[in-house]
Protein backbone atom coordinates (compact mmCIF):
# COMPACT_ATOMS: atom_id res chain seq x y z
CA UNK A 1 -51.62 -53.84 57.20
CA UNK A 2 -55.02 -53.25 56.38
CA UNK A 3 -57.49 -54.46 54.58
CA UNK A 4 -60.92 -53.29 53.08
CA UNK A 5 -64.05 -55.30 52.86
CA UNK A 6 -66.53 -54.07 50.69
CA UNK A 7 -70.25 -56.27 50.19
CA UNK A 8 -73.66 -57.07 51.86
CA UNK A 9 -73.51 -57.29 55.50
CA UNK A 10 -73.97 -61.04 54.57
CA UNK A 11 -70.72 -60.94 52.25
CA UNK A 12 -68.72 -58.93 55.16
CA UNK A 13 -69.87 -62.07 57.45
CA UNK A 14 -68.77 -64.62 54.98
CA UNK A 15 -65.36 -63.09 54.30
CA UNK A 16 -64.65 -62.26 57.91
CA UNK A 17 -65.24 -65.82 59.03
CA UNK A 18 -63.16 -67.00 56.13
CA UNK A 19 -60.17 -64.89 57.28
CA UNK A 20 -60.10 -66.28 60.61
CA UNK A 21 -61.03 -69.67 59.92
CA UNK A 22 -57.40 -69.48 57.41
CA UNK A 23 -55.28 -68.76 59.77
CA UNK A 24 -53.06 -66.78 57.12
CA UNK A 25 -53.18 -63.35 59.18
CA UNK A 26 -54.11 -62.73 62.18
CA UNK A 27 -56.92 -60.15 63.16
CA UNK A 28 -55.99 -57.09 65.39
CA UNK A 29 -58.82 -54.53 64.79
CA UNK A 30 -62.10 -54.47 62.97
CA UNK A 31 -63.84 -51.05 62.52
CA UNK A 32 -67.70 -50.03 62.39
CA UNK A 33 -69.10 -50.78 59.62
CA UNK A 34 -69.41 -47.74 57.15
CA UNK A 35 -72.11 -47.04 54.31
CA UNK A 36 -70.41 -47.71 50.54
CA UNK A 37 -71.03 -44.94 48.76
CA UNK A 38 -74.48 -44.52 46.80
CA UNK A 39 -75.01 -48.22 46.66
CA UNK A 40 -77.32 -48.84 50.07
CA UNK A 41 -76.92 -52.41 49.98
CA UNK A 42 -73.91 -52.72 50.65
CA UNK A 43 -71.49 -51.17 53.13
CA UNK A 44 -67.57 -51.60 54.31
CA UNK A 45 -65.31 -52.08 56.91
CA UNK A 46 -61.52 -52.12 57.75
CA UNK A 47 -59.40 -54.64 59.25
CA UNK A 48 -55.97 -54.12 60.44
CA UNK A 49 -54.03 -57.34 60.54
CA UNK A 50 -50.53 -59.20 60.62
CA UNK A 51 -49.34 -62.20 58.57
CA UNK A 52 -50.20 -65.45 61.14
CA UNK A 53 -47.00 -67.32 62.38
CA UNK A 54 -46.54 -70.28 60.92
CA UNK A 55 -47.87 -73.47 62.72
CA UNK A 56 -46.35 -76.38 61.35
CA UNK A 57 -42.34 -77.69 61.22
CA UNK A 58 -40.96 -75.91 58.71
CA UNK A 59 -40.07 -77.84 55.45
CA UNK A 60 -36.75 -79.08 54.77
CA UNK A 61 -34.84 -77.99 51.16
CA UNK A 62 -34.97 -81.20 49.43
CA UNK A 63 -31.64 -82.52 49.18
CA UNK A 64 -29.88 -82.58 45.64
């Protein structure tokens, strides 16, 4: 899957660390970073990534 990030270099940074810090998918490639558009502040970049395993037991159905 892939995913596009779209900010300040600072934003990028922040969201990045978020996303691995989560633990909710797992990070296989980032690209260069890419100039958005007209606006010069910010810029993008593409992740390609895979929904994490899970890491705990799983939960049991509660019984009726």
């Amino acid at each position: 899957m892939k995913i596009r990030l779209v900010g300040t270099p600072a934003e990028i940074a922040a969201a990045l660390q978020a996303l691995t810090e989560s633990r909710l998918v797992d990070i296989t490639a980032v690209s260069r970073t890419y100039p958005a558009g007209h606006d010069t502040a910010r810029t993008r970049l593409y992740l390609d990534v895979r929904p994490a395993p899970p890491t705990g037991p799983a939960e049991e159905e509660p019984r009726p």
